[in-house]
C-alpha atoms as a PDB file:
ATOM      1  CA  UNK A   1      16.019  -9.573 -44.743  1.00  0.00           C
ATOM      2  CA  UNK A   2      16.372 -10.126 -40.983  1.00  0.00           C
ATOM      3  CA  UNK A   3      14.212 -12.408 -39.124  1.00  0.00           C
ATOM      4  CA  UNK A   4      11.042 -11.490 -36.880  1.00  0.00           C
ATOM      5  CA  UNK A   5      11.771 -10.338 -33.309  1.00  0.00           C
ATOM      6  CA  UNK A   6       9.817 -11.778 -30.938  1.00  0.00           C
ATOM      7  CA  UNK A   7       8.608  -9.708 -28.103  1.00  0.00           C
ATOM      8  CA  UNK A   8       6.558 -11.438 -24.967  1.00  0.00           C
ATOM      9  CA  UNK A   9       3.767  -8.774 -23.205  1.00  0.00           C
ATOM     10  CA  UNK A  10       3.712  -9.813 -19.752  1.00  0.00           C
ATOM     11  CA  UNK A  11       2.989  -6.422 -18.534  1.00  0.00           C
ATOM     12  CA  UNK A  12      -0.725  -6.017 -19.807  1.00  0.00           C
ATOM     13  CA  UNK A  13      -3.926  -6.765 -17.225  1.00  0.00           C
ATOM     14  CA  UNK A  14      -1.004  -9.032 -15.251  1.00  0.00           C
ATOM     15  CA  UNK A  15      -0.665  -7.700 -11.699  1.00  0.00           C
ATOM     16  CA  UNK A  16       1.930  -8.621  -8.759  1.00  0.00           C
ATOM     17  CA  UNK A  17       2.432  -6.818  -5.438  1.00  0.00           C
ATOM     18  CA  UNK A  18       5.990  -6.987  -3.436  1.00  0.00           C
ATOM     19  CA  UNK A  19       4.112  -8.242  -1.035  1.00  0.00           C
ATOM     20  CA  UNK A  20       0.203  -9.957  -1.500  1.00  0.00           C
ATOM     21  CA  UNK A  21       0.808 -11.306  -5.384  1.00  0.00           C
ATOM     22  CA  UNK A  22       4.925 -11.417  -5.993  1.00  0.00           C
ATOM     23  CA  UNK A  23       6.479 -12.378  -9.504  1.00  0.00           C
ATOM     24  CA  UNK A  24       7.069 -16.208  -8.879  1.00  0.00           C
ATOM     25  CA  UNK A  25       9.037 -18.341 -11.430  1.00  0.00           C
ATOM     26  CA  UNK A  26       5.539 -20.358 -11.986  1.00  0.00           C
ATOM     27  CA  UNK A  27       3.939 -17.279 -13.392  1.00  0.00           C
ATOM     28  CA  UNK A  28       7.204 -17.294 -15.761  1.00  0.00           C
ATOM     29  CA  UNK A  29       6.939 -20.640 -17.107  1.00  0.00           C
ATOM     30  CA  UNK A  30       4.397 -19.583 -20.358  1.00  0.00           C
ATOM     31  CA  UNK A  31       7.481 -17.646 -21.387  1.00  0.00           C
ATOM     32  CA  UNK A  32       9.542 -19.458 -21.051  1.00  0.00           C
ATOM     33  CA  UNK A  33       7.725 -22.581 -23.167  1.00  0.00           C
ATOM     34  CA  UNK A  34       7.275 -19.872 -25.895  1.00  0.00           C
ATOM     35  CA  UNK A  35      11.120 -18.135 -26.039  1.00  0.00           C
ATOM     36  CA  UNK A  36      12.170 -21.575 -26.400  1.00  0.00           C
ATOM     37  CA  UNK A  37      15.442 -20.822 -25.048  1.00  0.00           C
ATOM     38  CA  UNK A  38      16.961 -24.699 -26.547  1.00  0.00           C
ATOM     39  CA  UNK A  39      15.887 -23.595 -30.052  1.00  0.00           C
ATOM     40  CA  UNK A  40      14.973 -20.140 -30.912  1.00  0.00           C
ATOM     41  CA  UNK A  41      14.509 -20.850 -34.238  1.00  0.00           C
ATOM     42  CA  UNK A  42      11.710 -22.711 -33.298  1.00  0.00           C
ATOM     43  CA  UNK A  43      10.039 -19.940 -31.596  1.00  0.00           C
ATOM     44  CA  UNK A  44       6.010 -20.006 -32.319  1.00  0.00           C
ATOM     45  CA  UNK A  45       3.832 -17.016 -32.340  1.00  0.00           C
ATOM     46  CA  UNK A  46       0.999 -17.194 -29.613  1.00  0.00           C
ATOM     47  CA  UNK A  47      -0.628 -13.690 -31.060  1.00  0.00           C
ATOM     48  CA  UNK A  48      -2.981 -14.320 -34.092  1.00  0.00           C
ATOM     49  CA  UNK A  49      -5.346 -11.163 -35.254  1.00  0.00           C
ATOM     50  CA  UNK A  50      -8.415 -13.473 -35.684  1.00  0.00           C
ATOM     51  CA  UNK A  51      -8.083 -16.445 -33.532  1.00  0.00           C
ATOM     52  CA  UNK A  52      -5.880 -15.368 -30.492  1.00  0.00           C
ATOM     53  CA  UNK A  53      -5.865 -11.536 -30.266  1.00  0.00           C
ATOM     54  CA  UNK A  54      -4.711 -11.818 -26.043  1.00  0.00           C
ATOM     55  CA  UNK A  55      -1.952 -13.937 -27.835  1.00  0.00           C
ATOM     56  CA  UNK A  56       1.290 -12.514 -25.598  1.00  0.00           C
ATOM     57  CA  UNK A  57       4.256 -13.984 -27.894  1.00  0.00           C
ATOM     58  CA  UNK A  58       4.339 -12.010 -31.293  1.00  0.00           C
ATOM     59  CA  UNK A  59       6.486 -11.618 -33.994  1.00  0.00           C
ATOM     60  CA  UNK A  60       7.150  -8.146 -35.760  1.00  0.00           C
ATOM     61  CA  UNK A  61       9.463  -7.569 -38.689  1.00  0.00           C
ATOM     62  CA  UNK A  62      12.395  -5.243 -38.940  1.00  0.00           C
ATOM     63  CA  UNK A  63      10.095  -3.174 -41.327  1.00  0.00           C
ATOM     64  CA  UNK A  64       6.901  -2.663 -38.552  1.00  0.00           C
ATOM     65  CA  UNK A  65       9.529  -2.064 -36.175  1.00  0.00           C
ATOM     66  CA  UNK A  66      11.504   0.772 -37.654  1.00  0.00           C
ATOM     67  CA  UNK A  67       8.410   1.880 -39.152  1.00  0.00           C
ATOM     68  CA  UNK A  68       7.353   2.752 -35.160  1.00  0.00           C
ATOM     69  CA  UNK A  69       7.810   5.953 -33.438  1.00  0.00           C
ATOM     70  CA  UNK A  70      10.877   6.775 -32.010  1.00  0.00           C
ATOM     71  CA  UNK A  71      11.318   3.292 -33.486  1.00  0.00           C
ATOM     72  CA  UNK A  72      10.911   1.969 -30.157  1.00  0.00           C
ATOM     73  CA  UNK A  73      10.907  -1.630 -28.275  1.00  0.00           C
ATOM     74  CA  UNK A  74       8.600  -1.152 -25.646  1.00  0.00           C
ATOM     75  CA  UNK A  75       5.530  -2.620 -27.776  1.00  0.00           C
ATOM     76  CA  UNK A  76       1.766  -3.046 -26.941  1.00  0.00           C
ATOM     77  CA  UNK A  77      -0.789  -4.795 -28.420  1.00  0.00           C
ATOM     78  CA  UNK A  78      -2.864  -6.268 -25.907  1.00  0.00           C
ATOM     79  CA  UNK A  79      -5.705  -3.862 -24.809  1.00  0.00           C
ATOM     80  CA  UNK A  80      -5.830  -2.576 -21.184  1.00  0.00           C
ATOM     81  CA  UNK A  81      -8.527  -4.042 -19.646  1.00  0.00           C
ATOM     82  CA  UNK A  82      -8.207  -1.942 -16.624  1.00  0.00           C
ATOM     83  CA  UNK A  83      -8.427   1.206 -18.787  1.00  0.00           C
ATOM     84  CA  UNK A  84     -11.379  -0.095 -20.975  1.00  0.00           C
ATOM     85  CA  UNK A  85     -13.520  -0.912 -18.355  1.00  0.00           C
ATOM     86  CA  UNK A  86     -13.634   1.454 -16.004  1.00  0.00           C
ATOM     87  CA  UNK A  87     -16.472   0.107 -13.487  1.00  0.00           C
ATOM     88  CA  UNK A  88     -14.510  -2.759 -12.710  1.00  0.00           C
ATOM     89  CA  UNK A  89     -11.232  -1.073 -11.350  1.00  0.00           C
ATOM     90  CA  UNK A  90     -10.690  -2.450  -7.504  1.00  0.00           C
ATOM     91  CA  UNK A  91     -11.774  -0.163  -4.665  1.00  0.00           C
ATOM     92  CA  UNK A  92     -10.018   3.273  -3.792  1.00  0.00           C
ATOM     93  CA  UNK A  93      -9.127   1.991  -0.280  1.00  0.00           C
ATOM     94  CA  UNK A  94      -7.995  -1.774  -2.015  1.00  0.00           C
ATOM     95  CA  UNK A  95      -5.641   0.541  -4.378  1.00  0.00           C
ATOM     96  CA  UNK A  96      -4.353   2.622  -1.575  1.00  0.00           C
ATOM     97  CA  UNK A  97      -2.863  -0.347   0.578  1.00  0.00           C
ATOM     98  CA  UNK A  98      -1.565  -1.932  -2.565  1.00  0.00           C
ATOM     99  CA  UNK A  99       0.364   1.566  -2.873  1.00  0.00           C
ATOM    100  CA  UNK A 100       1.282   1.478   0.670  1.00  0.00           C
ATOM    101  CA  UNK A 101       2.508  -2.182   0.049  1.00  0.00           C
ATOM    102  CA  UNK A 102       5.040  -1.105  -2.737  1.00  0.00           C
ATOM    103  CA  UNK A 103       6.104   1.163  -0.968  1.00  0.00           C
ATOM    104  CA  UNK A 104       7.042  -0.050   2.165  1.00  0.00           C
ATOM    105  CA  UNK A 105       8.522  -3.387   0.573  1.00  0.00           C
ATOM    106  CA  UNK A 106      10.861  -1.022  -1.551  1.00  0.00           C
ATOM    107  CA  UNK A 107      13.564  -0.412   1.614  1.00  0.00           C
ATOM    108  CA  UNK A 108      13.429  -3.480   2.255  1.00  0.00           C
ATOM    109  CA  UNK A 109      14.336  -4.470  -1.582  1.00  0.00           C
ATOM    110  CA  UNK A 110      17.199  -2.153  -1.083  1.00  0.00           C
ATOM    111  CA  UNK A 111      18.369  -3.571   2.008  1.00  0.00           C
ATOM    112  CA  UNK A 112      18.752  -7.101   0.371  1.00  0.00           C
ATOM    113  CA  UNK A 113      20.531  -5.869  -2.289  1.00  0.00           C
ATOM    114  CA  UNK A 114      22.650  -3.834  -0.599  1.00  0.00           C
ATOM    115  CA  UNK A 115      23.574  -6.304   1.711  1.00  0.00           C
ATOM    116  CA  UNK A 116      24.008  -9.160  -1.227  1.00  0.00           C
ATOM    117  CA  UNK A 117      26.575  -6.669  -2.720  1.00  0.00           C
ATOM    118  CA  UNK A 118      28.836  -6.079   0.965  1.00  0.00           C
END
């Protein structure tokens, strides 16, 4: 029998902007307490049903995983709270710039890598 693989949701109701809210290592540092990269055998589940159920480290076994469609990695089971409650979404104009933000930080994204790799 093969041992659980753990998978980490950091994408659910977690939001970062290139340029207002960027990915900092801080943010990071939950993950990296729980992939407990000095012992992975040692890895503890944060996800529990009853008690934790926003839990973002969880375990699956071979058997729930192939058992998946497509058999696929990319795994969810933290509930959307954007798409559950609808009346709290941000305004259309807050959206908008945070659209326009992406996108005009992507050239510059580009830029620095293309420049790291001259």
């Amino acid at each position: 029998m093969l041992a659980p693989l753990p998978h980490h949701d950091y994408r659910t109701n977690i939001h970062h902007t290139l340029k207002k809210k960027p990915l900092r290592f801080e943010d990071l540092q939950e993950f990296i307490a729980c992939y407990n990269p000095l012992n992975r055998f040692d890895r503890k589940e944060g996800w529990n049903e009853a008690t934790n159920p926003e839990g973002r480290w969880r375990k699956f076994s071979y058997e729930q995983i192939i058992a998946r469609d497509k058999t696929s990695l990319d795994i969810f089971w933290l509930k959307d709270k954007s798409l559950a409650d609808l009346d709290n979404l941000p305004e259309p104009d807050e959206l908008a710039l945070e659209i326009i933000d992406n996108l005009e930080a992507g050239p510059d994204s580009f830029r620095t890598v293309v420049a790291a790799l001259e």
